[in-house]
C-alpha atoms as a PDB file:
ATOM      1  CA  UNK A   1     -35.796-106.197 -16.851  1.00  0.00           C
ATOM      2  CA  UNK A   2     -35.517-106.731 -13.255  1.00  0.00           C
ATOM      3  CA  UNK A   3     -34.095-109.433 -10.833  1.00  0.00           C
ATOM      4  CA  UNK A   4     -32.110-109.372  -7.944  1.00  0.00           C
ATOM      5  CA  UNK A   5     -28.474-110.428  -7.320  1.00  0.00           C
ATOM      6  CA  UNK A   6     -29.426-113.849  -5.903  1.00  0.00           C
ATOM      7  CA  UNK A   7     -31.752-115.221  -8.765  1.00  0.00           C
ATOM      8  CA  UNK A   8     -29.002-113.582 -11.108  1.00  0.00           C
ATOM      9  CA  UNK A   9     -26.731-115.421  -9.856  1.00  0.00           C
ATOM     10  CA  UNK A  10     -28.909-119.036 -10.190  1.00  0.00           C
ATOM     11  CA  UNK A  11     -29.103-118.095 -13.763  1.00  0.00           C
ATOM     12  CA  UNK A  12     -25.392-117.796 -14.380  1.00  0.00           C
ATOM     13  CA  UNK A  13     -24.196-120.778 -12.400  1.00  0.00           C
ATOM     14  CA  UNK A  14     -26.974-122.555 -14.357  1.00  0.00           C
ATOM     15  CA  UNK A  15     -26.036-121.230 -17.566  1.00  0.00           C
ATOM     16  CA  UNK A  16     -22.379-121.999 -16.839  1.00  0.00           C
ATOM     17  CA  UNK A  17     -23.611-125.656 -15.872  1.00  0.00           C
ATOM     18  CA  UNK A  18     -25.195-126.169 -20.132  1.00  0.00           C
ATOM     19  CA  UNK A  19     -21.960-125.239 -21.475  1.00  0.00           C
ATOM     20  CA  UNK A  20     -19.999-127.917 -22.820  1.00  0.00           C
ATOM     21  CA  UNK A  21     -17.680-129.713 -20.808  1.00  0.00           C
ATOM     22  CA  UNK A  22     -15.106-129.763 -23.504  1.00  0.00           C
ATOM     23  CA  UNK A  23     -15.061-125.469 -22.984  1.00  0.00           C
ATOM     24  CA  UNK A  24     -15.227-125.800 -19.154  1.00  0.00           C
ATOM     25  CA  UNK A  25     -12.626-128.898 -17.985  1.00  0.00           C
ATOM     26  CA  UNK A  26      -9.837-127.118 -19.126  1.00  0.00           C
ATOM     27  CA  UNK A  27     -10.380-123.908 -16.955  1.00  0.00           C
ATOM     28  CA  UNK A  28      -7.824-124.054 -14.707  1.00  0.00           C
ATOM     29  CA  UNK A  29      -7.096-121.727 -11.324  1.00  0.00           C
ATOM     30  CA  UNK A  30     -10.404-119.651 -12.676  1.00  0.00           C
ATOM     31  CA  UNK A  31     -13.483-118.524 -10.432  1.00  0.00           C
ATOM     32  CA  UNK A  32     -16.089-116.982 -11.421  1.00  0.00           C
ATOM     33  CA  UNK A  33     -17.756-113.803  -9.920  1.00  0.00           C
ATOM     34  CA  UNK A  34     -21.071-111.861 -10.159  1.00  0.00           C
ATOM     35  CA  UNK A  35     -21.205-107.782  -9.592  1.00  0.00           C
ATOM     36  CA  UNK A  36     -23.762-105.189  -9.863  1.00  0.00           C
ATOM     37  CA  UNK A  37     -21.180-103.370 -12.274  1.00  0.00           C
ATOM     38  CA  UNK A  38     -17.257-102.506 -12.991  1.00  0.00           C
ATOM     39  CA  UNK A  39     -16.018-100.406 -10.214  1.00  0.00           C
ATOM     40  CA  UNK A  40     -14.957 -97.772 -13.070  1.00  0.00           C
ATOM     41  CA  UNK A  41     -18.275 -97.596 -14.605  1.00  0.00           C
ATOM     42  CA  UNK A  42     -17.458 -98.874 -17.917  1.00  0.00           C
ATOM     43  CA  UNK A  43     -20.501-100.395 -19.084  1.00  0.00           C
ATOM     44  CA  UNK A  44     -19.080-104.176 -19.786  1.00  0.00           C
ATOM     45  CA  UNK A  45     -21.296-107.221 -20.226  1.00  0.00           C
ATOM     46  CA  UNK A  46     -18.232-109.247 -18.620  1.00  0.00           C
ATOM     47  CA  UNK A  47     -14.192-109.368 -18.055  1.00  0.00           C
ATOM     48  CA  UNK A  48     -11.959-111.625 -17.932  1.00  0.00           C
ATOM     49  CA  UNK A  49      -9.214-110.849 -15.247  1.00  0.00           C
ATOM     50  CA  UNK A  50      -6.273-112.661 -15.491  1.00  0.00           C
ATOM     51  CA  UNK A  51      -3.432-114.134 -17.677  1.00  0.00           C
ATOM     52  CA  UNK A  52      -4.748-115.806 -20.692  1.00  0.00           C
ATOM     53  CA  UNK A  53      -3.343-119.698 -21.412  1.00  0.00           C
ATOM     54  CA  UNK A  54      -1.318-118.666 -24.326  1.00  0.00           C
ATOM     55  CA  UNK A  55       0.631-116.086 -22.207  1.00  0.00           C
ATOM     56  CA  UNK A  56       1.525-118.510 -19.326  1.00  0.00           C
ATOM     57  CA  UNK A  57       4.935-119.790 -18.750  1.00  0.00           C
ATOM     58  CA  UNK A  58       5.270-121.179 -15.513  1.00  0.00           C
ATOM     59  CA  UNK A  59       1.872-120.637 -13.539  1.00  0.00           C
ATOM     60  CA  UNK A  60      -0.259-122.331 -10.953  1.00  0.00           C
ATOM     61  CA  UNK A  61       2.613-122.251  -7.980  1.00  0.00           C
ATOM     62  CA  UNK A  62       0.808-119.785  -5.353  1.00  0.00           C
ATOM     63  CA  UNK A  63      -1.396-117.674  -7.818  1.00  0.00           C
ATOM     64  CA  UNK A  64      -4.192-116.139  -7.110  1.00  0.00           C
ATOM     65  CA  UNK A  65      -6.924-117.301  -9.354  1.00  0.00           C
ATOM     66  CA  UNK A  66      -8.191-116.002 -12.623  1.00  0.00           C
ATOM     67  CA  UNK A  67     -11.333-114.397 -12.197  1.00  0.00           C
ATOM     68  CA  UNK A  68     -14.401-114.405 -14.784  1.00  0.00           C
ATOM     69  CA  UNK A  69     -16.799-111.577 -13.426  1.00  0.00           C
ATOM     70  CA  UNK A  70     -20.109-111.486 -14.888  1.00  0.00           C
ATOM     71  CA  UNK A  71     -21.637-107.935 -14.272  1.00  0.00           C
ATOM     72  CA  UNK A  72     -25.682-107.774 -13.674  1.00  0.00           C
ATOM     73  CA  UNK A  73     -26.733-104.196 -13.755  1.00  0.00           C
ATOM     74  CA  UNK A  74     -25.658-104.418 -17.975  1.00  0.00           C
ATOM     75  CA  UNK A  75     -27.208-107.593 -18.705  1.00  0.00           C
ATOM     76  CA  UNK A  76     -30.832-106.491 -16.641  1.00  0.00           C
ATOM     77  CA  UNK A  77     -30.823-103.464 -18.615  1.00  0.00           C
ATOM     78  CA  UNK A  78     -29.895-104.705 -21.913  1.00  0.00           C
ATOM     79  CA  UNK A  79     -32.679-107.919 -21.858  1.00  0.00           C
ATOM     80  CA  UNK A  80     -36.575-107.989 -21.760  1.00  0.00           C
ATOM     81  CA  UNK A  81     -37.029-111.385 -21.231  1.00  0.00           C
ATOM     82  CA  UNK A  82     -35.634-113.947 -19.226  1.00  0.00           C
ATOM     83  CA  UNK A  83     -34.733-115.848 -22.484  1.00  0.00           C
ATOM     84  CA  UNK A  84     -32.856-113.026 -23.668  1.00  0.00           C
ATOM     85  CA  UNK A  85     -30.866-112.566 -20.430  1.00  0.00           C
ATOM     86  CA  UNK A  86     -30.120-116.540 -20.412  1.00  0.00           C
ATOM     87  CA  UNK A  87     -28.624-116.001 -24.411  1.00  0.00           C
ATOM     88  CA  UNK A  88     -26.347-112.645 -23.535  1.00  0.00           C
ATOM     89  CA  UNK A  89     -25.464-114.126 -20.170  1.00  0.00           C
ATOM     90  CA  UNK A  90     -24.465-117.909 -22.101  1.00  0.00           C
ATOM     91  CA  UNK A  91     -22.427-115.178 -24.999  1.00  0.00           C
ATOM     92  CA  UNK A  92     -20.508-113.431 -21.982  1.00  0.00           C
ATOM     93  CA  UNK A  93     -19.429-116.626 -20.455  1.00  0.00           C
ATOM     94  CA  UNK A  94     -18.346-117.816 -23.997  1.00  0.00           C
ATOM     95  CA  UNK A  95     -16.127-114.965 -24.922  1.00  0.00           C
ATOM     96  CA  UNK A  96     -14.620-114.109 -21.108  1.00  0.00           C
ATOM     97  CA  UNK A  97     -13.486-117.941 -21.391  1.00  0.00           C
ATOM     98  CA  UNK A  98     -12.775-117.614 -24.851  1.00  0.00           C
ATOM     99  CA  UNK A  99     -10.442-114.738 -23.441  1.00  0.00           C
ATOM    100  CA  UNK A 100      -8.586-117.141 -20.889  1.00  0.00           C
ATOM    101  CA  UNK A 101      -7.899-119.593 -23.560  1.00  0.00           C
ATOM    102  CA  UNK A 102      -6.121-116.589 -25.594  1.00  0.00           C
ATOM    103  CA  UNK A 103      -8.961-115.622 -28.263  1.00  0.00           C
ATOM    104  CA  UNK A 104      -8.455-111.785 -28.685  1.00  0.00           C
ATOM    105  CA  UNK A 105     -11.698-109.454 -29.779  1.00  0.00           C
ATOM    106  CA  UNK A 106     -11.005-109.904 -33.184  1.00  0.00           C
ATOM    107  CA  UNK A 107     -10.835-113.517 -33.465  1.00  0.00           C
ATOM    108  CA  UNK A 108     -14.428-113.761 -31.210  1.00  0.00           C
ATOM    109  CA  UNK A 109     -15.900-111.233 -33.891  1.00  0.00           C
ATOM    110  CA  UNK A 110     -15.289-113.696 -36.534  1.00  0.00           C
ATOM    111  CA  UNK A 111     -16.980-116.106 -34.649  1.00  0.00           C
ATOM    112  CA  UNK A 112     -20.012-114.524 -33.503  1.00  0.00           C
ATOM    113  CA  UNK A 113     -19.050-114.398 -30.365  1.00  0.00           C
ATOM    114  CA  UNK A 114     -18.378-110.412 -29.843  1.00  0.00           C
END
């Protein structure tokens, strides 16, 4: 599939505006980022980069933000349709915030969500 950076983007801002609020309000001192692909050439969906809500002590006083980075070049070439590349983008923005508020790999598994 093919689309450029700029309608990619739409899409994941839009697909970031369906999810529910309840998943999204408590995102705090996050932004989140589109790229081509990981500077190290792993091929990753997403990545959350930052310090997960369970491992915070005192936070928030001059951090720089967490950052949710949704990579394009993966998604485009895993997805035919535009359908497809709206569900695996709406699954990567699940699990990288699932990731902030402290759900490992595992736990995601067991909930269809990796």
């Amino acid at each position: 599939m093919e689309m450029d950076a700029t309608a990619f983007e739409e899409l994941v801002v839009d697909e970031l505006d369906r999810l529910p609020d309840e998943m999204v309000e408590g995102l705090d001192n996050v932004v989140f980022v589109v790229e081509d692909a990981p500077e190290d050439g792993e091929d990753l969906f997403g990545l959350y980069d930052g310090l997960a809500l369970t491992e915070r002590g005192q936070y928030g006083l001059g951090e720089l933000p967490d950052r949710i980075i949704v990579y394009r070049t993966a998604h485009l070439a895993a997805c035919e349709t535009e359908e497809d590349l709206r569900d695996e983008v709406h699954t990567t923005l699940v699990h990288e915030i699932a990731h902030f508020y402290g759900i490992d790999d595992e736990q995601l598994h067991e909930l269809g969500w990796a």
